[in-house]
Each structure stands twice: as structure tokens, then as C-alpha cells.
N, C-alpha and C. Protein backbone atom coordinates (compact mmCIF):
# COMPACT_ATOMS: atom_id res chain seq x y z
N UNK A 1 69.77 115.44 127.64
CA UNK A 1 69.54 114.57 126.50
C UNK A 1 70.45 114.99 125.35
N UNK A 2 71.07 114.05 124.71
CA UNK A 2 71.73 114.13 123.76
C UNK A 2 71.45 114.05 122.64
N UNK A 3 71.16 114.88 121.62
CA UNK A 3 71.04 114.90 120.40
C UNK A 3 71.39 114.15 119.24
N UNK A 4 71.83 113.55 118.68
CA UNK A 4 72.77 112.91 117.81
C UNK A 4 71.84 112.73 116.61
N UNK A 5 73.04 113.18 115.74
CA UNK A 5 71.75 112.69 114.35
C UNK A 5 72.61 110.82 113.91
N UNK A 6 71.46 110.41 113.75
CA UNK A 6 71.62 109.28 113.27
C UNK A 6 70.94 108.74 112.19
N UNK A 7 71.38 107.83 111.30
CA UNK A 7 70.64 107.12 110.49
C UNK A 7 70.07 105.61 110.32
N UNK A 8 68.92 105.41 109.98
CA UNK A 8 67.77 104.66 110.44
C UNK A 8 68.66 103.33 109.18
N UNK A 9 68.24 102.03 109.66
CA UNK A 9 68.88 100.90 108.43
C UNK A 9 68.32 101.45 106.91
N UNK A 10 67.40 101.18 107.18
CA UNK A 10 66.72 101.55 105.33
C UNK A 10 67.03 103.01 105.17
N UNK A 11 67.94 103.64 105.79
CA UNK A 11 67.90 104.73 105.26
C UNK A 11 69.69 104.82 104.74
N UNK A 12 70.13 104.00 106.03
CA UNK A 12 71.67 104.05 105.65
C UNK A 12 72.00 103.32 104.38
N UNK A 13 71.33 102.21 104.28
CA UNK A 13 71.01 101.43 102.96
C UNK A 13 70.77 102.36 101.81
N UNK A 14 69.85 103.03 101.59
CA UNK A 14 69.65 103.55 100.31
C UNK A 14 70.44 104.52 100.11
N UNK A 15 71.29 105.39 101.45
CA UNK A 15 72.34 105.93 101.07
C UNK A 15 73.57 105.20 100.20
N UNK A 16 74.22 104.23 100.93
CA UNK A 16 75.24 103.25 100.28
C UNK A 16 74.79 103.13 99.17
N UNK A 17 73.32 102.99 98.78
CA UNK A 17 73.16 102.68 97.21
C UNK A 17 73.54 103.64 96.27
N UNK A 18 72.95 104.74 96.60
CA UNK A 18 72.74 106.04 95.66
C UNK A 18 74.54 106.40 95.71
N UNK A 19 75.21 106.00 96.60
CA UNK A 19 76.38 106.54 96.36
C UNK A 19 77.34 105.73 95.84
N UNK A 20 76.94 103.95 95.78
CA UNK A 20 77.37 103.09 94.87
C UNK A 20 76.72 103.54 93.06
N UNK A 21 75.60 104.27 93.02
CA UNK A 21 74.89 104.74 91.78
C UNK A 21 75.84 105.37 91.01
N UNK A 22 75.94 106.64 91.45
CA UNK A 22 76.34 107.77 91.60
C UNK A 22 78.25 107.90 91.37
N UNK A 23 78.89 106.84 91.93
CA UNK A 23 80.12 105.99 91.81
C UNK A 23 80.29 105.68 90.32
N UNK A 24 79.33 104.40 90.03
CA UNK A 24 79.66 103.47 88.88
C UNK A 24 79.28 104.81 87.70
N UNK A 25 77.94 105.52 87.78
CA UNK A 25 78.14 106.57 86.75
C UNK A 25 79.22 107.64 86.26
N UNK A 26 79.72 107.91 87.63
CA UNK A 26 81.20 108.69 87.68
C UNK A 26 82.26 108.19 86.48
N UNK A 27 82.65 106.37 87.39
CA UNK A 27 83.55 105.77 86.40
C UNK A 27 83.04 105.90 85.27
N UNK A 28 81.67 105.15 84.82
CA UNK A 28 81.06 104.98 83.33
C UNK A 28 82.18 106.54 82.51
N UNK A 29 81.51 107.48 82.95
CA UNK A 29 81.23 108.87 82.32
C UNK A 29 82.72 109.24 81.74
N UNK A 30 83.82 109.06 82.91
CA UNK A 30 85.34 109.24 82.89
C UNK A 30 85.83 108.40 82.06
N UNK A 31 85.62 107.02 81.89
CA UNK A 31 85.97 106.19 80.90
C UNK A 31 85.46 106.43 79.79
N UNK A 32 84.28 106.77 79.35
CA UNK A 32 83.22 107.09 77.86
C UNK A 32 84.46 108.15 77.41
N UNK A 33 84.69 109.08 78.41
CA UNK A 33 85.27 110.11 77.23
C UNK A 33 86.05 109.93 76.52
N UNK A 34 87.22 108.85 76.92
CA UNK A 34 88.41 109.16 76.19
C UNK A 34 87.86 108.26 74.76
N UNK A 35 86.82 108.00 74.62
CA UNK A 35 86.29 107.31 73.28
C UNK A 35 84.96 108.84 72.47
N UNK A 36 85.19 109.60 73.54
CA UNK A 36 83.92 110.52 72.64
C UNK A 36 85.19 111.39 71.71
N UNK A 37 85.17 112.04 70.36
CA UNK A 37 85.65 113.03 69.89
C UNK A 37 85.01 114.17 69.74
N UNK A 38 83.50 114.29 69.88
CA UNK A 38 82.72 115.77 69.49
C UNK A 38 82.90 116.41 70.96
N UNK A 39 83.70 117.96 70.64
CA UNK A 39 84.13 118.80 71.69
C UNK A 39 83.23 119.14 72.32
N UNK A 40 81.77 119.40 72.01
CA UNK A 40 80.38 119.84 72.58
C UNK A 40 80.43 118.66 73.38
N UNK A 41 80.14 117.23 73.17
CA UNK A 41 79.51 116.44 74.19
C UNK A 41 80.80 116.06 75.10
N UNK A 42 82.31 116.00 74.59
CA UNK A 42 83.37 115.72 75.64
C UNK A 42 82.92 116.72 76.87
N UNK A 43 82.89 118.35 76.65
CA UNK A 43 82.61 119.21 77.53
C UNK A 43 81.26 118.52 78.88
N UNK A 44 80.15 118.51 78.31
CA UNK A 44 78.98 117.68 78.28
C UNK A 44 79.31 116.68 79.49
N UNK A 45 80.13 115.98 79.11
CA UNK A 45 80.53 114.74 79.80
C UNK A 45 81.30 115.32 80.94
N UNK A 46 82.04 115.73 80.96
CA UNK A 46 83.18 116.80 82.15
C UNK A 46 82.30 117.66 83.06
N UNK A 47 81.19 118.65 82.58
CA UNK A 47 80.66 118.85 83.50
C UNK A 47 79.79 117.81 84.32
N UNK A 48 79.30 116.60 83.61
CA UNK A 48 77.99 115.64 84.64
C UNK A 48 79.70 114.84 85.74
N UNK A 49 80.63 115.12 84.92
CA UNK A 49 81.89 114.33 85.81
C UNK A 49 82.04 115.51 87.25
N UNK A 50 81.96 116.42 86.99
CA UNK A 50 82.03 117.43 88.16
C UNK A 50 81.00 117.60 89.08
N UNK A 51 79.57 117.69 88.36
CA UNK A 51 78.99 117.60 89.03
C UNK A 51 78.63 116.72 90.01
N UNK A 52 78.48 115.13 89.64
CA UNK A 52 78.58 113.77 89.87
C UNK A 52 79.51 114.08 91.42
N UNK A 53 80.74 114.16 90.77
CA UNK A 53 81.90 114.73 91.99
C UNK A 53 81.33 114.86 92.88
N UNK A 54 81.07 116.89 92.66
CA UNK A 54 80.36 117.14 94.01
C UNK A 54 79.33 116.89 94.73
N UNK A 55 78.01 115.79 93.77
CA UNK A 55 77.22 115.14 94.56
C UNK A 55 77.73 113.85 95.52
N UNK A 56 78.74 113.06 95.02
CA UNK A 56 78.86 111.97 96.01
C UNK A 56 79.86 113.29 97.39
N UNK A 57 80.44 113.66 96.90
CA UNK A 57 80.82 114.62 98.18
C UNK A 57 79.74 114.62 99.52
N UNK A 58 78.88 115.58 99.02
CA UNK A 58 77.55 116.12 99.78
C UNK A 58 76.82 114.67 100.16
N UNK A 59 76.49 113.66 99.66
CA UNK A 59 76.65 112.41 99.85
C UNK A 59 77.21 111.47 101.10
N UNK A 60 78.81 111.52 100.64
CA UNK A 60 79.43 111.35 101.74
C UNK A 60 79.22 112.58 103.25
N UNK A 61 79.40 113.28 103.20
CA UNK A 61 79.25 114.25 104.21
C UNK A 61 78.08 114.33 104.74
N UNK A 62 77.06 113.46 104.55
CA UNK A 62 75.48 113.46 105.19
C UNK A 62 75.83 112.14 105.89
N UNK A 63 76.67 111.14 105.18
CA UNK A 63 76.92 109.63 105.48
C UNK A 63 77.88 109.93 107.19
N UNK A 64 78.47 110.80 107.16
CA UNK A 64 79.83 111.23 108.00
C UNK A 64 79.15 111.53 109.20
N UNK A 65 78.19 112.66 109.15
CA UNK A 65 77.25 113.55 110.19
C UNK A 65 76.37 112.03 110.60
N UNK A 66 75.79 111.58 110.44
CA UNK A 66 74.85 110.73 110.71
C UNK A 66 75.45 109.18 110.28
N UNK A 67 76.27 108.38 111.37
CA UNK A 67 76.74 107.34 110.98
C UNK A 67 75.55 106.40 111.27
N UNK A 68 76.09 105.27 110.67
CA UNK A 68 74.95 103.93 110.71
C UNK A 68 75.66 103.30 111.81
N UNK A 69 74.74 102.61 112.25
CA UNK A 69 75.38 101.76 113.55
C UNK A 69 74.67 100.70 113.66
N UNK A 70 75.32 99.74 113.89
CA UNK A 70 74.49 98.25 114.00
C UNK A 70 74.78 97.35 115.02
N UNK A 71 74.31 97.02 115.84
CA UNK A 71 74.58 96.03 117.17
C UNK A 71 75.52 94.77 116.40
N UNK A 72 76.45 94.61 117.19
CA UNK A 72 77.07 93.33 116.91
C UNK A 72 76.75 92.28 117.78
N UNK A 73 76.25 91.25 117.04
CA UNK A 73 76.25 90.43 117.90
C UNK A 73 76.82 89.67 118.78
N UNK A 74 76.72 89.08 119.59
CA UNK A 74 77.19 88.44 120.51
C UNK A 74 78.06 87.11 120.26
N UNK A 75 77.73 86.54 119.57
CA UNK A 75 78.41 85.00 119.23
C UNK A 75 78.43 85.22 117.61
N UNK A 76 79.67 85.25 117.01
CA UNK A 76 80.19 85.08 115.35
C UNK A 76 80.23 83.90 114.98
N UNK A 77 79.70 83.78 113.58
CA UNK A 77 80.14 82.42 113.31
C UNK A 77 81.69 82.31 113.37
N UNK A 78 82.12 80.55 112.81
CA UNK A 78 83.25 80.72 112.71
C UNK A 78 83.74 80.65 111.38
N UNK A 79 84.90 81.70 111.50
CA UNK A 79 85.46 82.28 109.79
C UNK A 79 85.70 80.54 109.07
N UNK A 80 85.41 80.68 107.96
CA UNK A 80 85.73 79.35 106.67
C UNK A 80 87.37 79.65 106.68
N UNK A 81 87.76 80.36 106.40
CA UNK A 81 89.12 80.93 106.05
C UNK A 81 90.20 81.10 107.32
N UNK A 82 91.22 80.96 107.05
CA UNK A 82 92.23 81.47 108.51
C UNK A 82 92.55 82.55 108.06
């Protein structure tokens, strides 16, 4: 028997979310600064930017180990577009 770690839909789902979260706060945070001037909260801001970092990292790397997988179906619609 083969082991495999895998991830369940609602689970791969709320991953993609938290790391779409986790994303848009990144940008937010990186863009805010170049408008903050107080050196205390620029700092402030740089570390939640690092940290942020290395959470979508650890993030991705749980996403990597345990892929989502979804049956394709059998018959596609047909594309609107060429």
C-alpha cells in the first residue's frame, strides 16, 4: 500500500485561499511603505513583509507535498473562444 499524502477539496480550497490572503496582504504591506515615513513603523512593516514571505513559503510547500487532484471529466464543453 502506498502512502501518499493528499489533499481533501475543502481543504485544497482553503489552502488556495489563505495563500491568495496572505498574497494580497504581502502586496498591500510592500506598497503601504513607500507612503509610510515613521522609521519605527517602516521597520514594522518590513518585518510582517518577511514574515508574510516566509509564511506563504511554508504554505506553498504543504501545497507541493500534498497536491490536489481532481478527476477530469470525460466530455468538455465546447470553448466560446478559438
Amino acid at each position: 500500500m502506498i502512502n501518499e499524502k493528499r489533499l481533501a477539496a475543502h481543504e485544497a480550497l482553503d489552502l488556495h485561499e489563505i495563500i491568495n490572503f496572505k498574497t494580497l496582504g504581502l502586496a498591500k504591506s510592500k506598497l503601504m511603505q513607500g507612503l509610510v515615513f515613521d522609521r519605527e513603523l517602516r521597520q514594522l512593516m518590513e518585518k510582517d513583509v518577511q514574515q508574510t514571505q516566509q509564511a506563504i513559503a511554508q504554505l506553498q510547500a504543504v501545497y507541493a507535498e500534498s497536491p490536489f487532484e481532481a478527476p477530469v471529466p470525460e466530455f468538455r464543453p465546447t470553448p466560446i473562444l478559438n
